[in-house]
PDB file of N, CA and C in Angstrom:
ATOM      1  N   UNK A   1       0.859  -1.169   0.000  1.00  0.00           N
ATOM      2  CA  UNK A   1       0.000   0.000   0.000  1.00  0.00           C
ATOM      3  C   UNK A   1       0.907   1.235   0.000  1.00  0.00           C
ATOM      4  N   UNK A   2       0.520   2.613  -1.112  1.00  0.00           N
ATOM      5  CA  UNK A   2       1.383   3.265  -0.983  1.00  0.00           C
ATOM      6  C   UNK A   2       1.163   4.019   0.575  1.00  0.00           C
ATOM      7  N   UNK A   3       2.178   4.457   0.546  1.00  0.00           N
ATOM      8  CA  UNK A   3       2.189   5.357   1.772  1.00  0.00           C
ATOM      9  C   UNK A   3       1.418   6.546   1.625  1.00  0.00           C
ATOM     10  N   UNK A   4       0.917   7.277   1.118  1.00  0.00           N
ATOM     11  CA  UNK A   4      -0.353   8.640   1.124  1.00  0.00           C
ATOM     12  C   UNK A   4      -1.390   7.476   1.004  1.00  0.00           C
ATOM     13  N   UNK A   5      -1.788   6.556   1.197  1.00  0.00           N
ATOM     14  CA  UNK A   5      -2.812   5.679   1.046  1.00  0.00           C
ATOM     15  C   UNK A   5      -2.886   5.103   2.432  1.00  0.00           C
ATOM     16  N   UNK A   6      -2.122   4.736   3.008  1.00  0.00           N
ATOM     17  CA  UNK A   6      -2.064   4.299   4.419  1.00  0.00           C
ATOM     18  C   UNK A   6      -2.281   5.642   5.293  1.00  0.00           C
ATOM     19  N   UNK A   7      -1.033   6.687   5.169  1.00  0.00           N
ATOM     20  CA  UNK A   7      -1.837   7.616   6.315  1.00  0.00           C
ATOM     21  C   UNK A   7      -3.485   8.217   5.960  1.00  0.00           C
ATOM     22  N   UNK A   8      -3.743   8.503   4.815  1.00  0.00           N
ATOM     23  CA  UNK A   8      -5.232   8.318   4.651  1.00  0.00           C
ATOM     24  C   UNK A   8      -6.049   7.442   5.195  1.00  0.00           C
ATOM     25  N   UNK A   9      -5.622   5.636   5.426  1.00  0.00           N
ATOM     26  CA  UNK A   9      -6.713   5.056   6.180  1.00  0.00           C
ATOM     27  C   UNK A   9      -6.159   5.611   7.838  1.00  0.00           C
ATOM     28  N   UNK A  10      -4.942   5.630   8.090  1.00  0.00           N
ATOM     29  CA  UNK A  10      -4.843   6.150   9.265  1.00  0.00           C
ATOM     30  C   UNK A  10      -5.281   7.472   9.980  1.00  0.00           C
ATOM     31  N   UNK A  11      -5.524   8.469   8.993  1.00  0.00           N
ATOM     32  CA  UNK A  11      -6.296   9.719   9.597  1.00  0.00           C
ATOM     33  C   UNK A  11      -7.619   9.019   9.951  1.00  0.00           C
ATOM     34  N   UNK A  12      -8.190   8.239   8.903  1.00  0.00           N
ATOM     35  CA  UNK A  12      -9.961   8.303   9.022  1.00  0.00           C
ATOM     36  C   UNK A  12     -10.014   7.401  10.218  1.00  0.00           C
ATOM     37  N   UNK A  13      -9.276   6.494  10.536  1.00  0.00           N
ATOM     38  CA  UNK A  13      -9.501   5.974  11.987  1.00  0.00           C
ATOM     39  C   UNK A  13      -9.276   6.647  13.039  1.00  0.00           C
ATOM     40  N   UNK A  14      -8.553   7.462  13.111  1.00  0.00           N
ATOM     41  CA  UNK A  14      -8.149   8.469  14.076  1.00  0.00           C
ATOM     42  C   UNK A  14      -9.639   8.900  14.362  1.00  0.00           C
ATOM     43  N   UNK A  15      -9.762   9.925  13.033  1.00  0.00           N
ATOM     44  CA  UNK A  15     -11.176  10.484  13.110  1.00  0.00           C
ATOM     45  C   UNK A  15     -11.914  10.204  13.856  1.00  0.00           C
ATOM     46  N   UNK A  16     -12.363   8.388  13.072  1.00  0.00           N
ATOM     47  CA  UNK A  16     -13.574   8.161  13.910  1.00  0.00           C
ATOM     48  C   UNK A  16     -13.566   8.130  15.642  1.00  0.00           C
ATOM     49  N   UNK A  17     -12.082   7.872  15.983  1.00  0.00           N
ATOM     50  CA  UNK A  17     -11.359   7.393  17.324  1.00  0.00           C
ATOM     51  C   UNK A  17     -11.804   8.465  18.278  1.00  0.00           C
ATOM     52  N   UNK A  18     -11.347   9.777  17.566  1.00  0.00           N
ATOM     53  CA  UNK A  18     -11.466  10.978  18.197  1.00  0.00           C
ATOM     54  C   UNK A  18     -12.451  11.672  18.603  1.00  0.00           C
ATOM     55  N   UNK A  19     -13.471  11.755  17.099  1.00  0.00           N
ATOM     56  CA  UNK A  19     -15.248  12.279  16.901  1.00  0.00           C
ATOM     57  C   UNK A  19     -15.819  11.353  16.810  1.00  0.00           C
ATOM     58  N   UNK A  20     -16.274  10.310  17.430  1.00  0.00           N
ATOM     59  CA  UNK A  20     -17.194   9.043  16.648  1.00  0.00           C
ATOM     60  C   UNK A  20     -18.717   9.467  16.679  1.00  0.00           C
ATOM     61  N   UNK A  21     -18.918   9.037  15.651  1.00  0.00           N
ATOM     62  CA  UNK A  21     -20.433   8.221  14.893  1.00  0.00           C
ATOM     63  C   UNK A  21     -21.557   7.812  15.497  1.00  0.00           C
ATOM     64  N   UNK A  22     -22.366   8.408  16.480  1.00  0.00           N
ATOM     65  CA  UNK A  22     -23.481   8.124  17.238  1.00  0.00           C
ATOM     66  C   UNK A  22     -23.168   7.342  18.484  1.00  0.00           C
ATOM     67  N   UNK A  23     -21.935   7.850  18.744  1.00  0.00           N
ATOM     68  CA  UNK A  23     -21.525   7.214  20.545  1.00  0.00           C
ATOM     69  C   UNK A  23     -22.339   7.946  21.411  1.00  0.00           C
ATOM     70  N   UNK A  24     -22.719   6.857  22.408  1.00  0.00           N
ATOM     71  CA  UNK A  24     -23.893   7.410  23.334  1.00  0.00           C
ATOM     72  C   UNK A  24     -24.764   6.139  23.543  1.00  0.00           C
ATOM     73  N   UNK A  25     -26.359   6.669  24.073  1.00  0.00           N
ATOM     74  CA  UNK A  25     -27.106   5.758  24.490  1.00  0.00           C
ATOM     75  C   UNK A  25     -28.478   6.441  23.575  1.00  0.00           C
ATOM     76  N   UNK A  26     -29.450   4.839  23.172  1.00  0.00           N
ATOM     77  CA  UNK A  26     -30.244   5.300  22.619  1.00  0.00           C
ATOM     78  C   UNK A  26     -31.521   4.779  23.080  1.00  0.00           C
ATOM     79  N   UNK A  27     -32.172   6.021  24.033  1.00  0.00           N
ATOM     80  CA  UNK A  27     -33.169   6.037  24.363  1.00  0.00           C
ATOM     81  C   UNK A  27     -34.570   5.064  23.706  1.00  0.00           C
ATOM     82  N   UNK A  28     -34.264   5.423  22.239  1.00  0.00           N
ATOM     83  CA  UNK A  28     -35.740   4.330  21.749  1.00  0.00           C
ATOM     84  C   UNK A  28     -35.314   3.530  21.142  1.00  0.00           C
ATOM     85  N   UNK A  29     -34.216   2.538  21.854  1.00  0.00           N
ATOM     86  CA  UNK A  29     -33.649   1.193  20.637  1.00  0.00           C
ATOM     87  C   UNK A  29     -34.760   0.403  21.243  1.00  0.00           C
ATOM     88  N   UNK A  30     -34.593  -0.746  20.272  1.00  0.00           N
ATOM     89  CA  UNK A  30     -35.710  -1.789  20.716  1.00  0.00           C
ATOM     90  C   UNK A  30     -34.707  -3.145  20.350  1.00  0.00           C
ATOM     91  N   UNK A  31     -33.424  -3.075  20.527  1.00  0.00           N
ATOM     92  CA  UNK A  31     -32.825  -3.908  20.294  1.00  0.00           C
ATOM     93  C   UNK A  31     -31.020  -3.197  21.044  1.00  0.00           C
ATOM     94  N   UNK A  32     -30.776  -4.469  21.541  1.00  0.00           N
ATOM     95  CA  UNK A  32     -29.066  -4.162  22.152  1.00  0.00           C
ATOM     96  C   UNK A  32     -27.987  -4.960  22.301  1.00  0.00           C
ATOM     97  N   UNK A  33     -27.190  -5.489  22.612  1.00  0.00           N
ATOM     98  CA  UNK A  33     -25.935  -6.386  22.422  1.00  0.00           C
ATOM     99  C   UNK A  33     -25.024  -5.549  22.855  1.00  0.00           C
ATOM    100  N   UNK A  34     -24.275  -6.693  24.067  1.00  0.00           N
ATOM    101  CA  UNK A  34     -22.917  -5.671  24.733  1.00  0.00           C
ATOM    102  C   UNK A  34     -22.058  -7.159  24.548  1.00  0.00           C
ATOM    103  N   UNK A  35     -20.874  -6.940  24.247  1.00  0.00           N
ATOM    104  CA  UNK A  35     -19.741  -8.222  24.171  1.00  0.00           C
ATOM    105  C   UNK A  35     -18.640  -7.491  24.390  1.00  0.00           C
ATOM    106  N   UNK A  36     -17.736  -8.345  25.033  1.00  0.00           N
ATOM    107  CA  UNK A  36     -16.644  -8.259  25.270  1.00  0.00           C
ATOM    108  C   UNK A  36     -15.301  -8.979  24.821  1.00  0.00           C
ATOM    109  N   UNK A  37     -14.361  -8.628  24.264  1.00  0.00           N
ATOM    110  CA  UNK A  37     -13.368  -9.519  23.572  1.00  0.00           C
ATOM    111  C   UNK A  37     -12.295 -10.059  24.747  1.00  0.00           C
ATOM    112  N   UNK A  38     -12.594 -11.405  25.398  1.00  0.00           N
ATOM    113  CA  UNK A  38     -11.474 -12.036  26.099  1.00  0.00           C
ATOM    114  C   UNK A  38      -9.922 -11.830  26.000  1.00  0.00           C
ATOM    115  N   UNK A  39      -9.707 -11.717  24.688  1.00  0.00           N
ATOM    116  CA  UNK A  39      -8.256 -11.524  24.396  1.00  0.00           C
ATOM    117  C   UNK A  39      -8.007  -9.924  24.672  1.00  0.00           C
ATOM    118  N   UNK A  40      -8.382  -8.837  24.494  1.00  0.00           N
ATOM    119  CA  UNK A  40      -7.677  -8.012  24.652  1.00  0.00           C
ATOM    120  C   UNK A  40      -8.400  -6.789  25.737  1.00  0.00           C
ATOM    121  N   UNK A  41     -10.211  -7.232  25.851  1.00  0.00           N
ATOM    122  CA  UNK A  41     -10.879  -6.566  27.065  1.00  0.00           C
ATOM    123  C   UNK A  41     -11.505  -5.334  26.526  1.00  0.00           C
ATOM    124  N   UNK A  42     -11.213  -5.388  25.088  1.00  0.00           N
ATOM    125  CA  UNK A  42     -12.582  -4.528  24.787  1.00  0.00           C
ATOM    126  C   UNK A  42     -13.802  -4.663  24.771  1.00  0.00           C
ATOM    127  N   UNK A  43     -14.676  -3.766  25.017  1.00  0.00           N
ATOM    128  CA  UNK A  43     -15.916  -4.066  25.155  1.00  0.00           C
ATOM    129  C   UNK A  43     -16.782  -2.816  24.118  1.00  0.00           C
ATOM    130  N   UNK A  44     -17.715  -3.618  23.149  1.00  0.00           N
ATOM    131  CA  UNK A  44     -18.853  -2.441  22.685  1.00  0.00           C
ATOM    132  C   UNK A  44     -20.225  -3.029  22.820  1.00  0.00           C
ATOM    133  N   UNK A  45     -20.779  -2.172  23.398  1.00  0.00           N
ATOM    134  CA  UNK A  45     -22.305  -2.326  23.318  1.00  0.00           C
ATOM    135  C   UNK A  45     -23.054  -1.573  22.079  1.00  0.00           C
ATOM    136  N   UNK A  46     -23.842  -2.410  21.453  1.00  0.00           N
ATOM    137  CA  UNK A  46     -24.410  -1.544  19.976  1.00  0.00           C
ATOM    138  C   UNK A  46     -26.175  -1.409  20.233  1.00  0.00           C
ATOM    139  N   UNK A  47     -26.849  -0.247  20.585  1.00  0.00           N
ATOM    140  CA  UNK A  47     -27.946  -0.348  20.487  1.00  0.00           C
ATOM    141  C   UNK A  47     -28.712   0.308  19.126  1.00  0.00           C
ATOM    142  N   UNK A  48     -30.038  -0.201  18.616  1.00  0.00           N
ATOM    143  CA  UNK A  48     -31.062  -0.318  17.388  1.00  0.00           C
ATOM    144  C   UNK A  48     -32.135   0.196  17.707  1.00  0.00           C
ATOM    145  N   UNK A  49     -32.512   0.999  17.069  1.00  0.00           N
ATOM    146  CA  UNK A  49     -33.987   1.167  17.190  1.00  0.00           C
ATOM    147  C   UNK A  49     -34.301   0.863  15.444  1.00  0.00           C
ATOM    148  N   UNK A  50     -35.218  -0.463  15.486  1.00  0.00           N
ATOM    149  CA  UNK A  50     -35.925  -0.557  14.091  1.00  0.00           C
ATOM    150  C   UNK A  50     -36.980  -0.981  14.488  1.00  0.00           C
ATOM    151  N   UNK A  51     -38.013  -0.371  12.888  1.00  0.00           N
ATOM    152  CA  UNK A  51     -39.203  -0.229  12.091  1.00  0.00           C
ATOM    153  C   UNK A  51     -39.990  -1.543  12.310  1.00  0.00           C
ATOM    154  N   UNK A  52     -41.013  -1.336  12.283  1.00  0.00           N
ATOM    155  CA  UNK A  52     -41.796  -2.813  12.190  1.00  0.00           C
ATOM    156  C   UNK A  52     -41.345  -3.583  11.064  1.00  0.00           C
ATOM    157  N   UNK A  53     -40.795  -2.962   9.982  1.00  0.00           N
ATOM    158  CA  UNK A  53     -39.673  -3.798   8.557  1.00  0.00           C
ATOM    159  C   UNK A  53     -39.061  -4.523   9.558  1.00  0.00           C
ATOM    160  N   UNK A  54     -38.236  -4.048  10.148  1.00  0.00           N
ATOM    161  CA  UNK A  54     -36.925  -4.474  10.732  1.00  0.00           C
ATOM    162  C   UNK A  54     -35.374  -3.916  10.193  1.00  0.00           C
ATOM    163  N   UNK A  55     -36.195  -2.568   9.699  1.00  0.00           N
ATOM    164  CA  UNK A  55     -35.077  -1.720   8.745  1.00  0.00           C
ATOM    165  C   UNK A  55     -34.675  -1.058  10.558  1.00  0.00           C
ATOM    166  N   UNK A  56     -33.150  -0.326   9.906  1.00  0.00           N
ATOM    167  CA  UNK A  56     -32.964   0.066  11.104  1.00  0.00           C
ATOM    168  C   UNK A  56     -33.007   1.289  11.155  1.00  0.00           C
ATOM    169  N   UNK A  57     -33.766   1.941  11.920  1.00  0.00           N
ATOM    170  CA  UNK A  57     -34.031   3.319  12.043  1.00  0.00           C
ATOM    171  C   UNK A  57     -32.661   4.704  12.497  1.00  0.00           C
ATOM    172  N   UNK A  58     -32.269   4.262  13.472  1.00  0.00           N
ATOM    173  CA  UNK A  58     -31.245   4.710  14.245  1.00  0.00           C
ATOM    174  C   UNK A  58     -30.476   3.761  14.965  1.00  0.00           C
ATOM    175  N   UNK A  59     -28.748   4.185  15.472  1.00  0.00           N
ATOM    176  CA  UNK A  59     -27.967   3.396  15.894  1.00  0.00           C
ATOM    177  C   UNK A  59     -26.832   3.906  16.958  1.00  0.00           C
ATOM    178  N   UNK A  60     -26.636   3.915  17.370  1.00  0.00           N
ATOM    179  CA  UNK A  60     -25.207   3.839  18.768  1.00  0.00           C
ATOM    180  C   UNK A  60     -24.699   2.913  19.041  1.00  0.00           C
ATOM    181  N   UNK A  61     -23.754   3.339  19.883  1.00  0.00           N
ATOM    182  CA  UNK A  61     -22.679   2.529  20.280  1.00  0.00           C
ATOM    183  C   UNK A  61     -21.912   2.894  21.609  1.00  0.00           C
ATOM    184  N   UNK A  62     -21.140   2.031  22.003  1.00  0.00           N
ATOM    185  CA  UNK A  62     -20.997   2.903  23.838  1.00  0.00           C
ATOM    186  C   UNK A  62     -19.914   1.683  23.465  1.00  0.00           C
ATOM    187  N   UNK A  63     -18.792   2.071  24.308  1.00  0.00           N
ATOM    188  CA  UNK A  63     -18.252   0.665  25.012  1.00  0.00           C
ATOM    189  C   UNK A  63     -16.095   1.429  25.319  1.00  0.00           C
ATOM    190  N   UNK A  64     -15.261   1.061  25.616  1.00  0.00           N
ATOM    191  CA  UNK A  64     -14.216   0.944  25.610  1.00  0.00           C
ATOM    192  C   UNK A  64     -12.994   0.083  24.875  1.00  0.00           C
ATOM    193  N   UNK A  65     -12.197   0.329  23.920  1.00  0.00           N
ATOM    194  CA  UNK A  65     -11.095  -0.537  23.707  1.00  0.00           C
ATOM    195  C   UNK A  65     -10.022   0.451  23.301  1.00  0.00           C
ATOM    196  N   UNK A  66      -9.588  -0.244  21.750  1.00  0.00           N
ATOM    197  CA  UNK A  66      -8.579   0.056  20.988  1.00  0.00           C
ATOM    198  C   UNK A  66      -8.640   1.060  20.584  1.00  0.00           C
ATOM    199  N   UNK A  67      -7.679   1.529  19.886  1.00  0.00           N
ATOM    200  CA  UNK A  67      -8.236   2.754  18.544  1.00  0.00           C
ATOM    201  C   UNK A  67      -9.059   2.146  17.472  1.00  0.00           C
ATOM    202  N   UNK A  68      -8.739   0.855  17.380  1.00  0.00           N
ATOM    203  CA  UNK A  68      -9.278   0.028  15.724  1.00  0.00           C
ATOM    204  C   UNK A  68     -11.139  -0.377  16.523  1.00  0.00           C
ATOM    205  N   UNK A  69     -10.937  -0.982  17.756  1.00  0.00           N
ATOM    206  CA  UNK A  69     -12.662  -1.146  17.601  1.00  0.00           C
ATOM    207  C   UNK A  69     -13.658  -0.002  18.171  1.00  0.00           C
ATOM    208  N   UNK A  70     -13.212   0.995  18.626  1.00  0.00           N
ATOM    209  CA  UNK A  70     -13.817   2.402  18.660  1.00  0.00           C
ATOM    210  C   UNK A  70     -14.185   2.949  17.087  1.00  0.00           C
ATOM    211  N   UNK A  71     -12.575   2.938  16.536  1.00  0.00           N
ATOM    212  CA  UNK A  71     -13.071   3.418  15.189  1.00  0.00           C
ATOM    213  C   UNK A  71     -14.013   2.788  14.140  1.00  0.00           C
ATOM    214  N   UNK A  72     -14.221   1.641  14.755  1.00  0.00           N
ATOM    215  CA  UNK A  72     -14.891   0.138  13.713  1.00  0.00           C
ATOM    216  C   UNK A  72     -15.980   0.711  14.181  1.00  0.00           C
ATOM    217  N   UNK A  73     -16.644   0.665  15.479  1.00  0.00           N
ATOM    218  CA  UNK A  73     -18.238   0.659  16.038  1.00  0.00           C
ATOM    219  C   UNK A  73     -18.468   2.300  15.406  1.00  0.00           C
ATOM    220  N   UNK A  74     -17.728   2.955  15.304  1.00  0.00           N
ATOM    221  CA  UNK A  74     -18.731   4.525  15.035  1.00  0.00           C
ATOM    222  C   UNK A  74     -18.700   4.037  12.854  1.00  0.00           C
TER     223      UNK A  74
END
């Protein structure tokens, strides 16, 4: 991978690391899941609020780890 191609994926993880993507709690999910990874002790909880479809309306995320699964969940 060239290198202006790598620090490019490396800013946007930062990014998300730094500002993330609907971190928080969501008052009208109707759906939730918290796991934890044994090997290294991260933890994300992902809550849903979906449609009688089962489309998903809105989404969050809450939890503690890495830079890579902070930046993954937002």
């Amino acid at each position: 991978m060239p290198n202006d191609e790598e620090e490019l994926y490396q800013d946007h993880i930062l990014d998300h690391y730094e500002d993330p993507f609907h971190r928080g709690t969501l008052p009208t999910a109707t759906h939730a899941h918290e796991d934890k990874n044994p090997l290294c002790g991260d933890v994300v909880r992902i809550e849903l609020e979906l449609d009688p479809a089962g489309k998903i309306v809105d989404a969050y995320f809450s939890g503690e780890g890495c830079v890579i699964s902070q930046a993954s969940a937002s």
